[in-house]
N, C-alpha and C. Protein backbone atom coordinates (compact mmCIF):
# COMPACT_ATOMS: atom_id res chain seq x y z
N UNK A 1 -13.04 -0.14 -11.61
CA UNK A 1 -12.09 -0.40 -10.56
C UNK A 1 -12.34 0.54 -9.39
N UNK A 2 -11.72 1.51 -8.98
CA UNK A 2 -11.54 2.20 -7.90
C UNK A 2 -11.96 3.80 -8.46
N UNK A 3 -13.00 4.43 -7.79
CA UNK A 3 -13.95 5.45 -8.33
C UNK A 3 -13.93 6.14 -7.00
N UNK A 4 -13.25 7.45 -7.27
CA UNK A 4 -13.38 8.47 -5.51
C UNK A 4 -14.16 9.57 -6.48
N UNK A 5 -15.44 9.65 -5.54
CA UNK A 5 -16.20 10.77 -5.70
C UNK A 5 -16.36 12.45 -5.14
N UNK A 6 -15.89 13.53 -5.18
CA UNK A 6 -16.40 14.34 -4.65
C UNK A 6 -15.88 14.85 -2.79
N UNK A 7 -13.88 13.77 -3.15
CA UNK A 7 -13.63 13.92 -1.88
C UNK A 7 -13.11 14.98 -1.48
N UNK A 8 -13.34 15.27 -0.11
CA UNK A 8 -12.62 16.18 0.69
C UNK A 8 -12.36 16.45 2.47
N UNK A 9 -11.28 16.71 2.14
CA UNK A 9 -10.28 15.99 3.66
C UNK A 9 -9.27 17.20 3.50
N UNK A 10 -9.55 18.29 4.85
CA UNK A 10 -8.73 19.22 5.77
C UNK A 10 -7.52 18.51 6.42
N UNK A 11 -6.26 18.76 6.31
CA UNK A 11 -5.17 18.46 7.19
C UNK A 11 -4.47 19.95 7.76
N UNK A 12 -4.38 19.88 8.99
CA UNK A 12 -4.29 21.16 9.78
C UNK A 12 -4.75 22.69 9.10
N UNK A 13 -5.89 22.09 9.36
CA UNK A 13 -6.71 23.72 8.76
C UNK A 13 -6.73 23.99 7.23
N UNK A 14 -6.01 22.77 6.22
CA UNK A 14 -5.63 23.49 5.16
C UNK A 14 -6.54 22.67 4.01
N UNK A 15 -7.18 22.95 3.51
CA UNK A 15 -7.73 21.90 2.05
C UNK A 15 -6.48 20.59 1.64
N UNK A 16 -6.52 19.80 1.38
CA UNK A 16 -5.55 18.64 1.42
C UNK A 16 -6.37 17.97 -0.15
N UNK A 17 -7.64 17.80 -0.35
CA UNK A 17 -8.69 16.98 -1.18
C UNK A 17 -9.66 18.29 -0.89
N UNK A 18 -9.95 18.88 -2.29
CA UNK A 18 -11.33 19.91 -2.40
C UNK A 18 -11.66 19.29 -3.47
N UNK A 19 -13.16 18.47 -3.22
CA UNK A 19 -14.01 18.06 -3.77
C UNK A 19 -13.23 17.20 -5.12
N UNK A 20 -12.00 15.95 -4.89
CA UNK A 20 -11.06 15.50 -5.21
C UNK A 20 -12.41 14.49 -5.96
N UNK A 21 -12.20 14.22 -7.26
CA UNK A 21 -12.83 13.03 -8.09
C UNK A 21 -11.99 12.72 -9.03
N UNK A 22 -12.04 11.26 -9.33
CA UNK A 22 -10.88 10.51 -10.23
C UNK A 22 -11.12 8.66 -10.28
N UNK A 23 -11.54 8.39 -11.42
CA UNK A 23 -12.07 6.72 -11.90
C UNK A 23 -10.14 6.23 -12.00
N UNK A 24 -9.53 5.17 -11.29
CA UNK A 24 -8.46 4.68 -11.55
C UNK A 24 -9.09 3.03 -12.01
N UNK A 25 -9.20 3.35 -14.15
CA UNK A 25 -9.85 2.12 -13.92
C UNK A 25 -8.33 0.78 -14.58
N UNK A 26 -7.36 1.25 -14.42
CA UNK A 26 -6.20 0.46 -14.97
C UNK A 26 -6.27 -0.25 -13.56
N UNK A 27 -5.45 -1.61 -14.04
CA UNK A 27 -5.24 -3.12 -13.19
C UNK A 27 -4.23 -2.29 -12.30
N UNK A 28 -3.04 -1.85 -13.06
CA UNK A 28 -2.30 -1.50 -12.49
C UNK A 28 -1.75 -0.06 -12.81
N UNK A 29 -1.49 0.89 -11.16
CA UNK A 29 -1.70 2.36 -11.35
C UNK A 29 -0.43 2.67 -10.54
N UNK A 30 0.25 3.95 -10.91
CA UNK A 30 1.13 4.50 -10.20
C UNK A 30 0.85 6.12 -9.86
N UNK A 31 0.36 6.19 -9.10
CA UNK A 31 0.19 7.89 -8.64
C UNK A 31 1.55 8.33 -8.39
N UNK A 32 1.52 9.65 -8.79
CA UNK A 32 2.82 10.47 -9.04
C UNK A 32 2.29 11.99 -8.32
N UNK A 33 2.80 12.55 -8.00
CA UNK A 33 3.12 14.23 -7.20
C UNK A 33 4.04 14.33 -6.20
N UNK A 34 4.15 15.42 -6.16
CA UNK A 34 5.19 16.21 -5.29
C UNK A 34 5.17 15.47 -3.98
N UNK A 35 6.01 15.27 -3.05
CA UNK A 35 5.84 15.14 -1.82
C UNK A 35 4.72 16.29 -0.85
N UNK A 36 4.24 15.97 0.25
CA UNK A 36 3.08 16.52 0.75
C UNK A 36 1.80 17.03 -0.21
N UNK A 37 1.83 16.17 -1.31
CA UNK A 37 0.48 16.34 -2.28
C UNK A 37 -0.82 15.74 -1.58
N UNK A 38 -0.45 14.65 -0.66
CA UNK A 38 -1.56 13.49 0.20
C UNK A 38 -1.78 12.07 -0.70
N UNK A 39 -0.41 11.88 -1.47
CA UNK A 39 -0.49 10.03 -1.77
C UNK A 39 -0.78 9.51 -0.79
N UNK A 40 0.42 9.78 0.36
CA UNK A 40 0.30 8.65 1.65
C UNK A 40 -1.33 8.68 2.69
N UNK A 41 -1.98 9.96 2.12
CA UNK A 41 -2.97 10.45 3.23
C UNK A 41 -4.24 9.86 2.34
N UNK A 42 -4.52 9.63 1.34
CA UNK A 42 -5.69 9.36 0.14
C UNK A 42 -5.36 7.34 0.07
N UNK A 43 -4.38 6.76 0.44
CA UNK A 43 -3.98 5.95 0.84
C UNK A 43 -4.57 5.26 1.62
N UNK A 44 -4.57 5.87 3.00
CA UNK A 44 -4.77 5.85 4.00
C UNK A 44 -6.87 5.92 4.30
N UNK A 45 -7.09 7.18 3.44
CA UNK A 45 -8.52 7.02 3.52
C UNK A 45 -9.03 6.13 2.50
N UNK A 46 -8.29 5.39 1.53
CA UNK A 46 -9.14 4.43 1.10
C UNK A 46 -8.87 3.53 1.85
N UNK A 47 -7.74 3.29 2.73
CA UNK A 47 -7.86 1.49 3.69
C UNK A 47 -8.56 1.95 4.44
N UNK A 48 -9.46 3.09 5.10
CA UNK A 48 -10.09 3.09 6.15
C UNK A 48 -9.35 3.35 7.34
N UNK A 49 -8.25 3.81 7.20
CA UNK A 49 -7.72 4.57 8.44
C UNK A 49 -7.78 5.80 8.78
N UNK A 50 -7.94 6.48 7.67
CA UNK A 50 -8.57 7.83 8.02
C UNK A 50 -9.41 8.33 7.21
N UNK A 51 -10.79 9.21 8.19
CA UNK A 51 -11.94 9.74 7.20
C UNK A 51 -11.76 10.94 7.20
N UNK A 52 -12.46 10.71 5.24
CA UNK A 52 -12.78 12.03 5.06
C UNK A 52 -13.49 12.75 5.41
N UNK A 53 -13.69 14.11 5.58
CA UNK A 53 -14.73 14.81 5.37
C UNK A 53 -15.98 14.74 4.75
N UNK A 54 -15.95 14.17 3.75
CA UNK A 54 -16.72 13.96 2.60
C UNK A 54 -16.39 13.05 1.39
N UNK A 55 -17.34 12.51 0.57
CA UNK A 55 -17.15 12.14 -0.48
C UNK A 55 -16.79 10.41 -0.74
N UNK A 56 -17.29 9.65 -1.68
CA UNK A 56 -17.45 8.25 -1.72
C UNK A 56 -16.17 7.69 -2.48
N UNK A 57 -16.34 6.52 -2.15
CA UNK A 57 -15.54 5.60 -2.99
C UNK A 57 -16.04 4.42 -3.18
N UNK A 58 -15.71 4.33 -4.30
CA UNK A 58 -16.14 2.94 -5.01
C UNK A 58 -15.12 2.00 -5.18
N UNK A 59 -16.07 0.50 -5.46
CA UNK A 59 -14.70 -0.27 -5.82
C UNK A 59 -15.34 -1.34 -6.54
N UNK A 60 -15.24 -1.90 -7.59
CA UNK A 60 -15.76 -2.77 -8.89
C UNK A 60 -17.40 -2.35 -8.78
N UNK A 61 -17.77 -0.79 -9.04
CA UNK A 61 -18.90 -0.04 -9.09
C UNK A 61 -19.54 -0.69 -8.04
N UNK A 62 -19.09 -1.04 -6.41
CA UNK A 62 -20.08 -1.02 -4.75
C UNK A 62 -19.48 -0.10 -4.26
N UNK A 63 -20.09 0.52 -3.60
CA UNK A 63 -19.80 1.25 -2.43
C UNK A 63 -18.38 0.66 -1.55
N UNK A 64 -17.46 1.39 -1.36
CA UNK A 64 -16.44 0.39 -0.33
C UNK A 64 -17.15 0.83 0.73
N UNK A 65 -17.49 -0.42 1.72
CA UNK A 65 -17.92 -0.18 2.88
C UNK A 65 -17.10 -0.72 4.08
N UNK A 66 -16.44 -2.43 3.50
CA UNK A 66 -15.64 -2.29 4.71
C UNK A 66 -14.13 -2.45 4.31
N UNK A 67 -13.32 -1.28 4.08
CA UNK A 67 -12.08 -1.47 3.73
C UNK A 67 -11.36 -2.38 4.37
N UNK A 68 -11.53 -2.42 5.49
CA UNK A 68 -10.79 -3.94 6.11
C UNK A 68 -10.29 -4.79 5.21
N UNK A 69 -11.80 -5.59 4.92
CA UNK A 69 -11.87 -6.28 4.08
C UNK A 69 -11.34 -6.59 2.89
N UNK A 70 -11.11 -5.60 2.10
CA UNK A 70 -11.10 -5.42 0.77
C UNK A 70 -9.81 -4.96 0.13
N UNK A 71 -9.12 -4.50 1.45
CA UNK A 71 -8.47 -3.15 0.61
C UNK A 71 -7.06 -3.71 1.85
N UNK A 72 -5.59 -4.17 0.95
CA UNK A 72 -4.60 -4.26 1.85
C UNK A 72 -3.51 -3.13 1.58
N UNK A 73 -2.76 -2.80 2.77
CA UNK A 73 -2.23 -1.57 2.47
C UNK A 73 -0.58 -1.87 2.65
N UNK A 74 0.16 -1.43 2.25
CA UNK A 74 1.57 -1.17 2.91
C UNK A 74 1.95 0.43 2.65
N UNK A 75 2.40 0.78 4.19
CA UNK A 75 2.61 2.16 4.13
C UNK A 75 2.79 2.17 5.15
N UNK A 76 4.22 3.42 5.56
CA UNK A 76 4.30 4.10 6.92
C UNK A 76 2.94 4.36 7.87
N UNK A 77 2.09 4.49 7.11
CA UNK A 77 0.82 5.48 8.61
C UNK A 77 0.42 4.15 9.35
N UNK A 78 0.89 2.60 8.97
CA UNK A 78 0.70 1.58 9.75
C UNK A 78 1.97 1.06 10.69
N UNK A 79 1.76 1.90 11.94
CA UNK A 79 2.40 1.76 12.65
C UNK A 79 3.01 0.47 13.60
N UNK A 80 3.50 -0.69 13.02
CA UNK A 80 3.70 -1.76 13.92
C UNK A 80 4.23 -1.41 15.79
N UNK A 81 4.01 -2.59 16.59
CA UNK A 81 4.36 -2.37 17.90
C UNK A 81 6.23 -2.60 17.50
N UNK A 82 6.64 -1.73 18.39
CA UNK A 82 8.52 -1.69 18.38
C UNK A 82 8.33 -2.94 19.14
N UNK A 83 7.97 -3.27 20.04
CA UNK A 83 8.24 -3.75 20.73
C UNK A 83 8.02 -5.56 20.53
N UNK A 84 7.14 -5.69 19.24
CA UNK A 84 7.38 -6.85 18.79
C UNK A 84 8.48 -7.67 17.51
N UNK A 85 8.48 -8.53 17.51
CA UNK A 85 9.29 -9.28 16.53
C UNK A 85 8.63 -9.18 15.10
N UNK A 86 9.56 -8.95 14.51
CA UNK A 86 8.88 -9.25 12.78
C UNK A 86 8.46 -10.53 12.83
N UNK A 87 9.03 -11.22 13.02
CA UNK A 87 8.07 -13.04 13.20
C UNK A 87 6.32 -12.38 13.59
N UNK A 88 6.68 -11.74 14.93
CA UNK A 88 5.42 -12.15 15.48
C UNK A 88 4.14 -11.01 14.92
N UNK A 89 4.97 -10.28 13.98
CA UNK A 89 3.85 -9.48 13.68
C UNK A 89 3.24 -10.21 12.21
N UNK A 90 4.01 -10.88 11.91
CA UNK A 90 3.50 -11.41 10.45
C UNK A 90 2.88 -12.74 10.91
N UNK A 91 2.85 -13.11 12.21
CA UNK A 91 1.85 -14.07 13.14
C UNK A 91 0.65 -13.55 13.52
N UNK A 92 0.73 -12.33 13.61
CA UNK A 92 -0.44 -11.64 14.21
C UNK A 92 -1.29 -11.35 12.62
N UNK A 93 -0.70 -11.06 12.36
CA UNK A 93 -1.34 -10.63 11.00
C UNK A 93 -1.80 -12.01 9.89
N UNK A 94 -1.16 -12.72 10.15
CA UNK A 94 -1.93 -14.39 9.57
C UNK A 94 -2.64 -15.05 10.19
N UNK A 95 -2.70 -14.85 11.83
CA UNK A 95 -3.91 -15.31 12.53
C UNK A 95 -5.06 -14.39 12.44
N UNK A 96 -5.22 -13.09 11.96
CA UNK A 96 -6.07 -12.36 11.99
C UNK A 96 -6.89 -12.53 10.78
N UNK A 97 -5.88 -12.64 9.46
CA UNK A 97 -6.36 -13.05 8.42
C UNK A 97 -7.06 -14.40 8.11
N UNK A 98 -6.04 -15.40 8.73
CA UNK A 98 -6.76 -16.52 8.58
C UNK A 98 -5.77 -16.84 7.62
N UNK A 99 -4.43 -16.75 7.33
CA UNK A 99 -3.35 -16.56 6.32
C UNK A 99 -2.51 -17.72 6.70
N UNK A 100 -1.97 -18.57 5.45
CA UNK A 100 -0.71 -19.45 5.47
C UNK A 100 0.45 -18.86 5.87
N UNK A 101 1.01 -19.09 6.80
CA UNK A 101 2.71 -18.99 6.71
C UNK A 101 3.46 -18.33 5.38
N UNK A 102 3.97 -16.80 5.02
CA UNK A 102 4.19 -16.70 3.91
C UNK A 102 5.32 -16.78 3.30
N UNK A 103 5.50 -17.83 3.04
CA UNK A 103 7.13 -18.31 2.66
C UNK A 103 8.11 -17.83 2.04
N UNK A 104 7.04 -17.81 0.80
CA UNK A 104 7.35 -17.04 -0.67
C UNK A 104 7.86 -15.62 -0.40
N UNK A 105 6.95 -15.08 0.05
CA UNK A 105 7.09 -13.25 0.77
C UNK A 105 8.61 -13.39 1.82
N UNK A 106 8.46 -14.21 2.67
CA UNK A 106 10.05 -14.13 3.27
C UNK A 106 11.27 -14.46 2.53
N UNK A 107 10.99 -15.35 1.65
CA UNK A 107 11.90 -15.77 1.03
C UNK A 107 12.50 -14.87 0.13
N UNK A 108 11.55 -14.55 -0.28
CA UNK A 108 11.38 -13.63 -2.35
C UNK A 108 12.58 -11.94 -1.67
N UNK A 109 11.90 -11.45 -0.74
CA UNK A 109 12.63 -10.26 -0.13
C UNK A 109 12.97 -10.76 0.59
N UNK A 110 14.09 -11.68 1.09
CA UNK A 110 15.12 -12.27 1.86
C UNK A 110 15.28 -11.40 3.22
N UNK A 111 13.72 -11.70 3.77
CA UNK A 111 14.17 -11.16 4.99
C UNK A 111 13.71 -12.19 6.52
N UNK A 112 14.12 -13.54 5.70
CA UNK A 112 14.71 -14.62 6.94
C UNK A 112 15.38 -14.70 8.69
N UNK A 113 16.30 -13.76 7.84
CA UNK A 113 17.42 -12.86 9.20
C UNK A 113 16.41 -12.01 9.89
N UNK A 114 15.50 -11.39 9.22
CA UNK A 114 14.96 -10.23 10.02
C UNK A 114 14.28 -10.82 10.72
N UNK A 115 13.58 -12.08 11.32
CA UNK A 115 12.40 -12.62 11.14
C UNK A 115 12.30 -12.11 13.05
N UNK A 116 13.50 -12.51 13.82
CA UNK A 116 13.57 -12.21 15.31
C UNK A 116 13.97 -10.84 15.55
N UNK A 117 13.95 -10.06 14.80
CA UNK A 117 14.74 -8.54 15.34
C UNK A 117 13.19 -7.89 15.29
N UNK A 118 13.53 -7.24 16.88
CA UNK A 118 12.21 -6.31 16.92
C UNK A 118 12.15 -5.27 16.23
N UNK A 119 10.46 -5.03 15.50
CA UNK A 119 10.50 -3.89 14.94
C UNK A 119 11.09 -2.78 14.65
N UNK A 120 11.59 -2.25 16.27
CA UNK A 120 11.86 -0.62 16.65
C UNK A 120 13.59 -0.80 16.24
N UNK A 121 14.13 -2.02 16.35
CA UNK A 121 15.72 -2.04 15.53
C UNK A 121 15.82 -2.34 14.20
N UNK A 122 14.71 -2.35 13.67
CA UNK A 122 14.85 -2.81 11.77
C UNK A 122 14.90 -1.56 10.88
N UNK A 123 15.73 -1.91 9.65
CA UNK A 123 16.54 -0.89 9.28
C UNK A 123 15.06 -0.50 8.74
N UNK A 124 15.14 0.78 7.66
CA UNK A 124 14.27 1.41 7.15
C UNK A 124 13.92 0.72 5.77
N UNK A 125 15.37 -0.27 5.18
CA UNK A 125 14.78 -1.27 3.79
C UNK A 125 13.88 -2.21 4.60
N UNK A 126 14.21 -2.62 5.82
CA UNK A 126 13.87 -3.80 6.13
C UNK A 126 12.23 -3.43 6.96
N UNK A 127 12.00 -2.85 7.25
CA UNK A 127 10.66 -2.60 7.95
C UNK A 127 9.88 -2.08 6.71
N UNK A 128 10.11 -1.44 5.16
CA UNK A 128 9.67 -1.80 3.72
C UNK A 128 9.17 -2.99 3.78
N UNK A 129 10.08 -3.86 3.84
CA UNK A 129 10.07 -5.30 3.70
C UNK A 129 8.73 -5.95 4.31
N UNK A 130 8.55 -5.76 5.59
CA UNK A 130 8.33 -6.08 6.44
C UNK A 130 6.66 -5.41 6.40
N UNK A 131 6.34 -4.02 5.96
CA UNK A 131 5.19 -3.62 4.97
C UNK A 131 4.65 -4.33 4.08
N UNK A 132 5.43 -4.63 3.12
CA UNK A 132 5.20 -5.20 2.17
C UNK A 132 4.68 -7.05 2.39
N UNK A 133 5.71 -7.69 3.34
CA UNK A 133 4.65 -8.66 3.54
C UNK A 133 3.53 -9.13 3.96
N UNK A 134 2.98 -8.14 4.98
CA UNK A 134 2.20 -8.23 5.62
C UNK A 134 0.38 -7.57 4.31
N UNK A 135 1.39 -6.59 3.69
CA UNK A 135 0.05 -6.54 2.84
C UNK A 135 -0.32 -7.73 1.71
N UNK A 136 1.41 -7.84 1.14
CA UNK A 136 1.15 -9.09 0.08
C UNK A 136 0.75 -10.20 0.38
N UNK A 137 0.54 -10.66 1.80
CA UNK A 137 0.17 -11.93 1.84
C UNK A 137 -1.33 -12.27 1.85
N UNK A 138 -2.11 -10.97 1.89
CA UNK A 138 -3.54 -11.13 2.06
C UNK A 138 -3.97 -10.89 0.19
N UNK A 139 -4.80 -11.47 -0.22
CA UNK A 139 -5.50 -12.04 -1.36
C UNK A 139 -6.79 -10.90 -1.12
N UNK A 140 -6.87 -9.70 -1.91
CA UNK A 140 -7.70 -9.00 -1.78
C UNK A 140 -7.84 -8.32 -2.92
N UNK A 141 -9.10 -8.24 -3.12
CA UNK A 141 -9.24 -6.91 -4.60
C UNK A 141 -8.32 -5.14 -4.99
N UNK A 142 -8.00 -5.12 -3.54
CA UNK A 142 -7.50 -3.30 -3.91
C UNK A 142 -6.23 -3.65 -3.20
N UNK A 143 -5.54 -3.75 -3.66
CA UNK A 143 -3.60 -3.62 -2.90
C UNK A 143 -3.23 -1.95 -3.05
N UNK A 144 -2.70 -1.88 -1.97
CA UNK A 144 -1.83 -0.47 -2.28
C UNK A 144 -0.91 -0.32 -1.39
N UNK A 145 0.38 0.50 -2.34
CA UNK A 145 1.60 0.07 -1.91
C UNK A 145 2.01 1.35 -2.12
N UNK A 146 2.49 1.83 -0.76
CA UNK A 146 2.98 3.64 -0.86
C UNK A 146 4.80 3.62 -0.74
N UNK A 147 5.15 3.99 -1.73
CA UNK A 147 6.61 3.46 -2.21
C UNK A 147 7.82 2.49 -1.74
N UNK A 148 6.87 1.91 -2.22
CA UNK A 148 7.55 -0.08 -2.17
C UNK A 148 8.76 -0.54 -2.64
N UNK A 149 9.23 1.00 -3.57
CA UNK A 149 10.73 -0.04 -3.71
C UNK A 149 11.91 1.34 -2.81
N UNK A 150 11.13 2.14 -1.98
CA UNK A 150 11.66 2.57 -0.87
C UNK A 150 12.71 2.03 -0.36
N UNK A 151 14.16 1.59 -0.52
CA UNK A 151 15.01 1.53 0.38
C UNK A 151 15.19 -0.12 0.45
N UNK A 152 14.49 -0.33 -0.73
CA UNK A 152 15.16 -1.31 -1.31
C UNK A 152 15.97 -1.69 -1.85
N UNK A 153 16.84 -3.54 -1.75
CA UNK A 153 17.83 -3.87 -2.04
C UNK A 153 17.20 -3.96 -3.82
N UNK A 154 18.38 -3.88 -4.52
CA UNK A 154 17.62 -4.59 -5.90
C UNK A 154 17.25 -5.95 -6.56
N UNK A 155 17.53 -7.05 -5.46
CA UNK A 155 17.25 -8.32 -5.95
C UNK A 155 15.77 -8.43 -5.16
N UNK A 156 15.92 -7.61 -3.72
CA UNK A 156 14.03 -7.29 -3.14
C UNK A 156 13.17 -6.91 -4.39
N UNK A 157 13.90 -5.32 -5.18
CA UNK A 157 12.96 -4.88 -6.04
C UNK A 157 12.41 -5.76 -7.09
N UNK A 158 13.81 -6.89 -7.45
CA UNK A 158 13.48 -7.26 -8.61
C UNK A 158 12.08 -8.38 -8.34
N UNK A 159 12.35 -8.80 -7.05
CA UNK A 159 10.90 -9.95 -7.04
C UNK A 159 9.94 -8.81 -6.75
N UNK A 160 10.03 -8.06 -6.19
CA UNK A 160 8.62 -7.25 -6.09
C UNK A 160 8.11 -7.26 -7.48
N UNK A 161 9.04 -6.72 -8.18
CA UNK A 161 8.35 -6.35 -9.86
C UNK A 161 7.73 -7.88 -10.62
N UNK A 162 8.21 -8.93 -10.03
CA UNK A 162 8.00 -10.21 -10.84
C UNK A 162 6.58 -10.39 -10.07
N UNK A 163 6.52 -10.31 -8.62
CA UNK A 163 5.34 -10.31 -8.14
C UNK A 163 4.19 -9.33 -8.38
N UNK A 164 4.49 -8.61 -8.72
CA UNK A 164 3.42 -7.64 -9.44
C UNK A 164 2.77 -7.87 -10.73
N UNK A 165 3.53 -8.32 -11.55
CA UNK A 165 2.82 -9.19 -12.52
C UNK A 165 2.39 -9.91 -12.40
N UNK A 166 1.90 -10.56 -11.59
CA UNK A 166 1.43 -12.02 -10.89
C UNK A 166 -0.02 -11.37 -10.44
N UNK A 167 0.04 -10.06 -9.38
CA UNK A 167 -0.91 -10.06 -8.82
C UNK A 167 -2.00 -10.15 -8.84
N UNK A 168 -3.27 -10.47 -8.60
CA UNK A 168 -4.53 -10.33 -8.93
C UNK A 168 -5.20 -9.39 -8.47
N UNK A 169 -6.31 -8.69 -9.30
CA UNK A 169 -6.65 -7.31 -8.39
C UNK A 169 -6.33 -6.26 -8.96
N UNK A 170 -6.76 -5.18 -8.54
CA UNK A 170 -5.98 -4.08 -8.72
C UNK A 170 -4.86 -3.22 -7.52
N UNK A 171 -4.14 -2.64 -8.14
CA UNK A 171 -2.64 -2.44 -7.56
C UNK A 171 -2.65 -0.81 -7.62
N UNK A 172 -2.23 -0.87 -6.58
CA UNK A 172 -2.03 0.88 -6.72
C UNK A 172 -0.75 1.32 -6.09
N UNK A 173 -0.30 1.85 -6.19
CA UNK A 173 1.26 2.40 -6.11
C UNK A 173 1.68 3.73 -6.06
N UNK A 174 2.39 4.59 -5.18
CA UNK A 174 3.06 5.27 -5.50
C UNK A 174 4.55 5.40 -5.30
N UNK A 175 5.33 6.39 -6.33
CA UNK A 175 6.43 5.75 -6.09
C UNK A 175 7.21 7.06 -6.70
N UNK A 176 8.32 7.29 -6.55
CA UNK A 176 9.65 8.60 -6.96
C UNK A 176 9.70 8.65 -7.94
N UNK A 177 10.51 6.53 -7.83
CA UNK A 177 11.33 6.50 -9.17
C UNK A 177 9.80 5.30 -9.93
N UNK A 178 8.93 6.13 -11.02
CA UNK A 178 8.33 4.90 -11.46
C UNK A 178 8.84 4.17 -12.21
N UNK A 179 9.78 4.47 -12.80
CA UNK A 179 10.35 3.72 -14.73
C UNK A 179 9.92 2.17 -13.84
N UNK A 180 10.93 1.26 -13.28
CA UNK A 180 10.54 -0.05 -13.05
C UNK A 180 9.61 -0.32 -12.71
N UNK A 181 8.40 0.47 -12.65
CA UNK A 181 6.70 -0.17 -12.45
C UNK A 181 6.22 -0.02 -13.81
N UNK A 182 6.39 1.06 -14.66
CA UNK A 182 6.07 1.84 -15.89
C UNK A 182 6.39 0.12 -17.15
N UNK A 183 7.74 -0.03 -16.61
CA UNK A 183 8.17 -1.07 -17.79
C UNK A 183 7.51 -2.59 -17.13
N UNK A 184 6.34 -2.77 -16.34
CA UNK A 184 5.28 -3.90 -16.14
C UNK A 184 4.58 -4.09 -15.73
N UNK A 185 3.95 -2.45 -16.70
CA UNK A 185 2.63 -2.09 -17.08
C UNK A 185 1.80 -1.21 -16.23
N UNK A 186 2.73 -0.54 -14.96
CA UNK A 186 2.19 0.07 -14.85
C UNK A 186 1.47 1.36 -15.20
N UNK A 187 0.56 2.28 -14.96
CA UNK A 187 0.22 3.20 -15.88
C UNK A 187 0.60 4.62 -14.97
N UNK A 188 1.06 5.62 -15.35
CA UNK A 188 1.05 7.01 -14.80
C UNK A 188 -0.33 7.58 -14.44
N UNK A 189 -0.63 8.53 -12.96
CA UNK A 189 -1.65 8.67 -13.32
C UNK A 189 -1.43 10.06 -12.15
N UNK A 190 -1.13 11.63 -12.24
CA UNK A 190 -1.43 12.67 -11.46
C UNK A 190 -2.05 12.80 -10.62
N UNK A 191 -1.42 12.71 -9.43
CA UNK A 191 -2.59 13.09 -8.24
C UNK A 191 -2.77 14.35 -8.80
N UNK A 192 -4.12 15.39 -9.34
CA UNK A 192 -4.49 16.53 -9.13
C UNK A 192 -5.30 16.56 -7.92
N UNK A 193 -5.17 17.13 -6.70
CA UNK A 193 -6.03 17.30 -5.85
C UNK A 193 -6.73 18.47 -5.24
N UNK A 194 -5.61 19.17 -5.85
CA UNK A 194 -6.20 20.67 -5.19
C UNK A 194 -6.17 21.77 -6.42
């Protein structure tokens, strides 16, 4: 599955990843540590938004070369425009993909209502939400989801969890509270990084 070799990545002057290696070969994974450990930042350098310093990653034993591609993310460091509509960003993001209308995803986390409220006024469950569809609707080998049931309602959480069993691929996750990933199948797994 997903194989980081030998990484390492400085955040303001400080070691963040020294020479960080770790095979995540479960379907489905939940990274666990402290806050400011670098879930959200190791995240981030496997979608290809930010590079490391050093060090490879793999993904079904290739080289990841174009995370674009491959690798969908939901997480704060993806900053939507305030200034657009949740409609139109999950337009932008299905014309880019080449993506159906995602019904299921609006429907499942009932965020219908949200669909005309611009970004920069959506609550903090609802711009979750609003993460979350935009990664779930793309069909890709590496999903990762930087705490997805964040500020969630619990009938949102509960389809997230039904949709996770569904998914194809491998899944990566981090999350506070894991027990409801733990009980469907997800596996525990320590960020040690430093």
């Amino acid at each position: 599955m997903l194989a980081i070799t030998g990484l390492n990545h400085h955040f303001n002057n400080k070691p963040l990843f020294q020479n960080y290696s770790v095979c995540l070969a479960s379907t489905r994974t939940c990274l666990v540590a402290a806050n400011g450990r670098g879930k959200t930042t190791l995240f981030a350098i496997i979608a290809g938004l930010i590079k490391a310093q050093s060090g490879s990653l793999e993904l079904f034993g290739q080289q990841l070369k174009n995370a674009n591609q491959q690798v969908a993310l939901a997480s704060d460091k993806i900053q939507f425009p305030e200034f657009l509509t949740a409609k139109q960003v999950i337009e932008l993001v299905c014309a880019c993909w080449q993506l159906p209308w995602p019904v299921a995803l609006i429907t499942g986390l009932s965020f219908d209502i949200q669909l005309n409220t611009q970004v920069g006024d959506l609550s903090s469950g609802s711009l979750k939400k609003l993460q979350l569809i935009t990664a779930l609707a793309r069909d890709v080998p590496l999903t990762l989801l930087d705490e997805p049931s964040a500020a969630l309602d619990e009938t949102s959480l509960q389809f997230l969890l039904t949709l996770l069993t569904k998914r194809k691929g491998q899944v990566i996750i981090t999350c506070h509270e894991p027990d409801p990933f733990v009980g469907i199948g997800f596996e525990l797994q320590a960020l040690d990084n430093v």
